[in-house]
C-alpha atoms as a PDB file:
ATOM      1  CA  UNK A   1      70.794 -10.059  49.621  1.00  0.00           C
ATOM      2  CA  UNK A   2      72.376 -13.495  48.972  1.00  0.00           C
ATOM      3  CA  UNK A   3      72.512 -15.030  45.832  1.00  0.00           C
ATOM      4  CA  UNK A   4      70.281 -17.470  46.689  1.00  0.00           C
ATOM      5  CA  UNK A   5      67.680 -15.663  48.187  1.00  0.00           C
ATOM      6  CA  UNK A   6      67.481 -13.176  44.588  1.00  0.00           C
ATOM      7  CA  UNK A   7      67.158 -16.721  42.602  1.00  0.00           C
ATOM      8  CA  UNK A   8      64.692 -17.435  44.805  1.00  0.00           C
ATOM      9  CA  UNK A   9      62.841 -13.766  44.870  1.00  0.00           C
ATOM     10  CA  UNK A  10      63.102 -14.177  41.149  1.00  0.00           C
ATOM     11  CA  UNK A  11      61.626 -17.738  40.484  1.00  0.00           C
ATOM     12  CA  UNK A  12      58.664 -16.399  42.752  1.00  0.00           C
ATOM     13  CA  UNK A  13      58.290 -13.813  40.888  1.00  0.00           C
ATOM     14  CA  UNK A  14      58.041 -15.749  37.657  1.00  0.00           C
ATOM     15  CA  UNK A  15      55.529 -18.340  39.131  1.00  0.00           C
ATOM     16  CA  UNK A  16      53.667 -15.425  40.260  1.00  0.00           C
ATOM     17  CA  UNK A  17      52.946 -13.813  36.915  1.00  0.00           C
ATOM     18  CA  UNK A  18      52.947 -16.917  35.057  1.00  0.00           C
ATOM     19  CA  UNK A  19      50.068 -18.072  36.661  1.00  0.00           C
ATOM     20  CA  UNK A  20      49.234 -21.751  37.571  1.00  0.00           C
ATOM     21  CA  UNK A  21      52.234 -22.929  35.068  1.00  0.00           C
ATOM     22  CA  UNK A  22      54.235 -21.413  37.492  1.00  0.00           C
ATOM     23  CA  UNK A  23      52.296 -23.196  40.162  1.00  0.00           C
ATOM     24  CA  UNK A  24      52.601 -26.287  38.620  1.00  0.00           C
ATOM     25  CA  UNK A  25      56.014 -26.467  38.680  1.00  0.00           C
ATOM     26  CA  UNK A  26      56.425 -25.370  42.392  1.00  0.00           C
ATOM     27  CA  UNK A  27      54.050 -28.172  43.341  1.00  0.00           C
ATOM     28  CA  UNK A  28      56.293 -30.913  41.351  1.00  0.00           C
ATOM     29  CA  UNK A  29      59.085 -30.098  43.559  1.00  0.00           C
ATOM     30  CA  UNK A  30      57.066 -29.132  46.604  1.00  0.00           C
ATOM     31  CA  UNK A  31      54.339 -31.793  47.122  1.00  0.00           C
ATOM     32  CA  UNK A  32      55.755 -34.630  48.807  1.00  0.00           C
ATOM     33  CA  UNK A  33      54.451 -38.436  48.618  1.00  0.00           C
ATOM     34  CA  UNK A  34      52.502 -39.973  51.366  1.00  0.00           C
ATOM     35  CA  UNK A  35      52.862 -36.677  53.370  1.00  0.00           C
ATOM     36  CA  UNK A  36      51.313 -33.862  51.103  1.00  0.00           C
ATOM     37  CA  UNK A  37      47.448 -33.777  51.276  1.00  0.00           C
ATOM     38  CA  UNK A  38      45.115 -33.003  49.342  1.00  0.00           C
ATOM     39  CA  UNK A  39      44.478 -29.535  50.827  1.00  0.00           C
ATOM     40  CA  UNK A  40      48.257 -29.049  50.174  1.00  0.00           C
ATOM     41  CA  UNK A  41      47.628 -29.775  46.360  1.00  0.00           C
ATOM     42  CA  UNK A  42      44.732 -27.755  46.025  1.00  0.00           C
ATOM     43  CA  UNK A  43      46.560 -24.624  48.135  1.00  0.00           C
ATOM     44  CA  UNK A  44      49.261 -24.923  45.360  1.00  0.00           C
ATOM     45  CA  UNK A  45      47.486 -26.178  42.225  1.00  0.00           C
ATOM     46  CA  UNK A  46      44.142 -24.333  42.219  1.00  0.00           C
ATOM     47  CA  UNK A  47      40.609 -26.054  41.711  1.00  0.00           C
ATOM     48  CA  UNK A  48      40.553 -29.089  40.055  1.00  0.00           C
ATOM     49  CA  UNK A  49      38.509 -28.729  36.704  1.00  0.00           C
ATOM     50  CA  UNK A  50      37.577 -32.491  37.322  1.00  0.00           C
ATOM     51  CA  UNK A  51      37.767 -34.803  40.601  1.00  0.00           C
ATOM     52  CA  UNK A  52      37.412 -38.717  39.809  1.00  0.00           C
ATOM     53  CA  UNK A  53      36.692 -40.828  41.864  1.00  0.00           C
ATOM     54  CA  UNK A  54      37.834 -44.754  42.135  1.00  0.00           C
ATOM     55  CA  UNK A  55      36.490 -47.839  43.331  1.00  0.00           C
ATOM     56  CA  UNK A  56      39.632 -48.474  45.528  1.00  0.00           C
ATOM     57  CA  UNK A  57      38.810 -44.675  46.920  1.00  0.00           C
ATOM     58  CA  UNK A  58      41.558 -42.903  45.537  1.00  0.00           C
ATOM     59  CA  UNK A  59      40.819 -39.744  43.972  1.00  0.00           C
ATOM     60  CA  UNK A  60      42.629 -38.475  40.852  1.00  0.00           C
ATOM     61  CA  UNK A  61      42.230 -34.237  40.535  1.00  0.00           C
ATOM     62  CA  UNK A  62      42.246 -33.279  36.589  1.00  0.00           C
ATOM     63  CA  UNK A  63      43.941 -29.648  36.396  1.00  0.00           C
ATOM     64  CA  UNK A  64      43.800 -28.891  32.547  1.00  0.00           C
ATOM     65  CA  UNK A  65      45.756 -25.927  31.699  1.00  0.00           C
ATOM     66  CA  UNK A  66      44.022 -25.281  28.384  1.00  0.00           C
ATOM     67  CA  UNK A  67      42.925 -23.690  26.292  1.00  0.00           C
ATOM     68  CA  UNK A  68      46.195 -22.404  26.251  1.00  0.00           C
ATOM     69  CA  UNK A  69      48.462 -24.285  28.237  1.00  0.00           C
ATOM     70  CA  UNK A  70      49.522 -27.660  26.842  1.00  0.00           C
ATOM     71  CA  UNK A  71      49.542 -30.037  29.856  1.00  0.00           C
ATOM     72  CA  UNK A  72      46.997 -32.063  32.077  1.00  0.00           C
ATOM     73  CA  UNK A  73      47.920 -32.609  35.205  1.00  0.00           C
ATOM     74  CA  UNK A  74      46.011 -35.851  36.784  1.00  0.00           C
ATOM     75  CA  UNK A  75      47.267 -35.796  40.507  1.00  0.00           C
ATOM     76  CA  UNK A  76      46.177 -38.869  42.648  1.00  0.00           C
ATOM     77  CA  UNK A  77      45.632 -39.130  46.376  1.00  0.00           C
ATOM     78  CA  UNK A  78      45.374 -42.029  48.335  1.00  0.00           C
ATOM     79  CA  UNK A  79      42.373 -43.497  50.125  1.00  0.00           C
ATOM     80  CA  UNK A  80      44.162 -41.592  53.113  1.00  0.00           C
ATOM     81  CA  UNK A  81      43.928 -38.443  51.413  1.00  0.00           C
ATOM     82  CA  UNK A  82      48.038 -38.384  50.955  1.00  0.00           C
ATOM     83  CA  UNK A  83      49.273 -37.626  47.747  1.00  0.00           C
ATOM     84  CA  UNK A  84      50.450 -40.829  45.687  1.00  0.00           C
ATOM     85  CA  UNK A  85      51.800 -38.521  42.586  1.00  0.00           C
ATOM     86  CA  UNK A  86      51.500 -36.264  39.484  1.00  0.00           C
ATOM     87  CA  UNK A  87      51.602 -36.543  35.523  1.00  0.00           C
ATOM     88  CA  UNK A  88      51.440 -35.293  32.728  1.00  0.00           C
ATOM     89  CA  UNK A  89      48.705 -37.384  30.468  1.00  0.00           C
ATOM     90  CA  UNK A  90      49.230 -35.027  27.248  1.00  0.00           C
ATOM     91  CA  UNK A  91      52.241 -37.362  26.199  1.00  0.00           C
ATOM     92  CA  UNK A  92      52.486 -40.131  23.449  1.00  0.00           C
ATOM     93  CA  UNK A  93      52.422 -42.699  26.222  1.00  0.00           C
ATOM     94  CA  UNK A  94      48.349 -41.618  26.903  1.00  0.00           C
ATOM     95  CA  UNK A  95      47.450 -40.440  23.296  1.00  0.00           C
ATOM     96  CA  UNK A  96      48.448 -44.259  22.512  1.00  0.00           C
ATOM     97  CA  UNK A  97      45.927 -45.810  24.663  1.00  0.00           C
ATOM     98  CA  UNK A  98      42.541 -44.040  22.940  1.00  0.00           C
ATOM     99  CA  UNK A  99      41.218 -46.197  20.198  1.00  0.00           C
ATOM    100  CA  UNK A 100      38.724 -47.150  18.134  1.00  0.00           C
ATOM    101  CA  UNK A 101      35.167 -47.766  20.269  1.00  0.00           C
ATOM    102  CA  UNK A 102      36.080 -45.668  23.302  1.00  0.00           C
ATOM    103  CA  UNK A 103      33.870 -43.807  25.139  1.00  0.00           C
ATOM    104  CA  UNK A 104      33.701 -39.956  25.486  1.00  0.00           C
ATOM    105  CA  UNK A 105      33.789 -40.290  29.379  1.00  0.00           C
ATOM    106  CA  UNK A 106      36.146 -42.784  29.079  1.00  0.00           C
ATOM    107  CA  UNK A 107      38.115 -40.237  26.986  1.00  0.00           C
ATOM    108  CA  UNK A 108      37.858 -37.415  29.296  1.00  0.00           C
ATOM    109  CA  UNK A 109      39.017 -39.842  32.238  1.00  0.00           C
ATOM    110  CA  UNK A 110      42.164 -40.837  30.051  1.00  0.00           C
ATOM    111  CA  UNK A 111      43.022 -36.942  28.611  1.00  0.00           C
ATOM    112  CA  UNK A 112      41.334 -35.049  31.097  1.00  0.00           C
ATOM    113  CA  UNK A 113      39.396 -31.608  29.306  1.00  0.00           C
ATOM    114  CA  UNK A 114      39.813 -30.947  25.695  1.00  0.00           C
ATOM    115  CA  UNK A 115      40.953 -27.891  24.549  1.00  0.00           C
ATOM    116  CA  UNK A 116      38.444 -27.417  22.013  1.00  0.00           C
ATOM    117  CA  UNK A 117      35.175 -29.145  20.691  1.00  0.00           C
ATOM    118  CA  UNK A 118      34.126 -28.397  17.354  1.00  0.00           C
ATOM    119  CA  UNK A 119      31.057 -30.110  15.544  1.00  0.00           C
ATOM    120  CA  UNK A 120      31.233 -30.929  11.680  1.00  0.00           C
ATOM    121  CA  UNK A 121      27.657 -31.188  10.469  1.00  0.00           C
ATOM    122  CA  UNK A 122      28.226 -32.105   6.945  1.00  0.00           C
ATOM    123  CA  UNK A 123      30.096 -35.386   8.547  1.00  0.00           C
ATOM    124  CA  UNK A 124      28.002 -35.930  11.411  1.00  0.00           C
ATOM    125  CA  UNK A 125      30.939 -35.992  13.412  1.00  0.00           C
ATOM    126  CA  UNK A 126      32.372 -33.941  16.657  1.00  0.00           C
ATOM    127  CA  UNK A 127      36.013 -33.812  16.651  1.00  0.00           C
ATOM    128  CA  UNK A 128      37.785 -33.184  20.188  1.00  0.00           C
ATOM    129  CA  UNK A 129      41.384 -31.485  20.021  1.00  0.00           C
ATOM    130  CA  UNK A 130      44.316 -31.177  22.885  1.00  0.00           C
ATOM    131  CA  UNK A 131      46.952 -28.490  22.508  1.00  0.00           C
ATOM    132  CA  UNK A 132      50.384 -30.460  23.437  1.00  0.00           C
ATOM    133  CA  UNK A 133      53.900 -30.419  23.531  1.00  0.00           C
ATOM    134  CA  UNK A 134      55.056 -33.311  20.793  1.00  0.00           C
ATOM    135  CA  UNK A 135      58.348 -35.187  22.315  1.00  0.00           C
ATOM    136  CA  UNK A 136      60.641 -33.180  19.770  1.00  0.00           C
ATOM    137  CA  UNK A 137      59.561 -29.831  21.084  1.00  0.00           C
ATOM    138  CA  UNK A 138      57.029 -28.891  18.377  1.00  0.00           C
ATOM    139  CA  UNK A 139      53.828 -27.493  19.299  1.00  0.00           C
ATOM    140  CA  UNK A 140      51.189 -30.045  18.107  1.00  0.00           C
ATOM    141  CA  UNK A 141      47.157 -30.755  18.179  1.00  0.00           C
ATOM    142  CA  UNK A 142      46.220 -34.007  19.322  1.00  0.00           C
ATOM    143  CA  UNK A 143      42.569 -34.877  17.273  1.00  0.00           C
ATOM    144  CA  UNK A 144      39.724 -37.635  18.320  1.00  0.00           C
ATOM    145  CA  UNK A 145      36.894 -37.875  15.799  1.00  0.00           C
ATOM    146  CA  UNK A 146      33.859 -39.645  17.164  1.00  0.00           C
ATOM    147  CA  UNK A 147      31.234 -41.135  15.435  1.00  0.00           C
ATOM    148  CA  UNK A 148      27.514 -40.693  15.330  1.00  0.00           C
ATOM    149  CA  UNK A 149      27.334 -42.927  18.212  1.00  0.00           C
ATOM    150  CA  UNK A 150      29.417 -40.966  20.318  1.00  0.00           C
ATOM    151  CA  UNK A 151      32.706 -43.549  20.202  1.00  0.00           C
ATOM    152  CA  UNK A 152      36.016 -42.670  18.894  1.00  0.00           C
ATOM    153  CA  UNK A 153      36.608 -43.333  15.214  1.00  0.00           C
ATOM    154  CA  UNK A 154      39.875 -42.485  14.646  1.00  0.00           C
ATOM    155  CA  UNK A 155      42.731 -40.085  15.863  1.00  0.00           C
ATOM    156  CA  UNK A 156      44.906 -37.332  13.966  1.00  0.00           C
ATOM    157  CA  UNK A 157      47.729 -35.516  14.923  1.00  0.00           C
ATOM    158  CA  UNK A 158      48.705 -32.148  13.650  1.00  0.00           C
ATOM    159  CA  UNK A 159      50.553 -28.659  13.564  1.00  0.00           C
ATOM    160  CA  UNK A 160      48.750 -26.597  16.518  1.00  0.00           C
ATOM    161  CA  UNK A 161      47.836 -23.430  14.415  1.00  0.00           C
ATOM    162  CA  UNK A 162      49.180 -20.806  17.005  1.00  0.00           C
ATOM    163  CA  UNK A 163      52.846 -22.010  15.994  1.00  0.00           C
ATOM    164  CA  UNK A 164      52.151 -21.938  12.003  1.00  0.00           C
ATOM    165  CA  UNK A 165      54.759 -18.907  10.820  1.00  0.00           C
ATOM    166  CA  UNK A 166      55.639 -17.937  13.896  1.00  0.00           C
ATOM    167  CA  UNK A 167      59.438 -16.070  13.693  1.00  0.00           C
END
């Protein structure tokens, strides 16, 4: 067997048993724009935990790999059903945007699923968390408190728990 062909046994192999992370990454390389369709992301990606839809009839396909995993995937395809592209939204660049007054469905449209939902009764407040990757590497907790009205108050950031003392 070629050299190639074990790399390639092996990276199968690892996508396999890693489960849609594995997937994921296949697809980035695989899925081609303006020729892959949207039964070509699906076939690679799995079901989409959300589909959105847009005025301009694009549709974006939310693939949250939570509660463990720490990336969203929001993958758009075109009005022609072609794949436009992929990314990430569990980055600085999209945690920036959510402020003050924003709606949870506007929230879920930005970040996609959160990886937990936790109500604090004493405050009157549900707090919304996404497990991430920080740009330095560390494992991190990205927090949205809302208010009583069901708009974001404020955001936190914070150690993700799982990586607290780990050797």
């Amino acid at each position: 067997m070629s050299k190639t062909k074990r790399v390639v046994g092996i990276l199968a192999c690892v996508a396999a048993f890693s489960g849609v992370v594995g997937c994921d990454w296949i697809a980035q390389r695989e899925l081609r724009v303006g020729e892959s369709t949207e039964t070509e992301v699906r076939k690679m990606m799995g079901q989409p935990n959300q589909v959105w839809e847009e005025a301009d009839g694009r549709r974006v396909l939310e693939f949250a790999r939570g509660p463990a995993g720490q990336e969203t995937y929001m993958v758009t395809i075109g009005a022609d059903g072609r794949y436009t592209g992929m990314v990430n939204v569990l980055v600085d660049a999209y945690f920036d945007r959510v402020g003050a007054g924003m709606t949870r469905q506007a929230l879920l449209r930005l970040l996609g699923k959160p990886t937990e939902r936790v109500r604090l009764e004493a405050k009157n407040v549900d707090v919304w968390s996404w497990r991430h990757r920080s740009s330095d590497g560390r494992d991190e907790m990205f927090h949205v408190y809302f208010d009583a009205q069901g708009r974001v108050a404020r955001t936190a950031r914070g150690p993700d728990e799982r990586s607290i003392n780990v050797q």
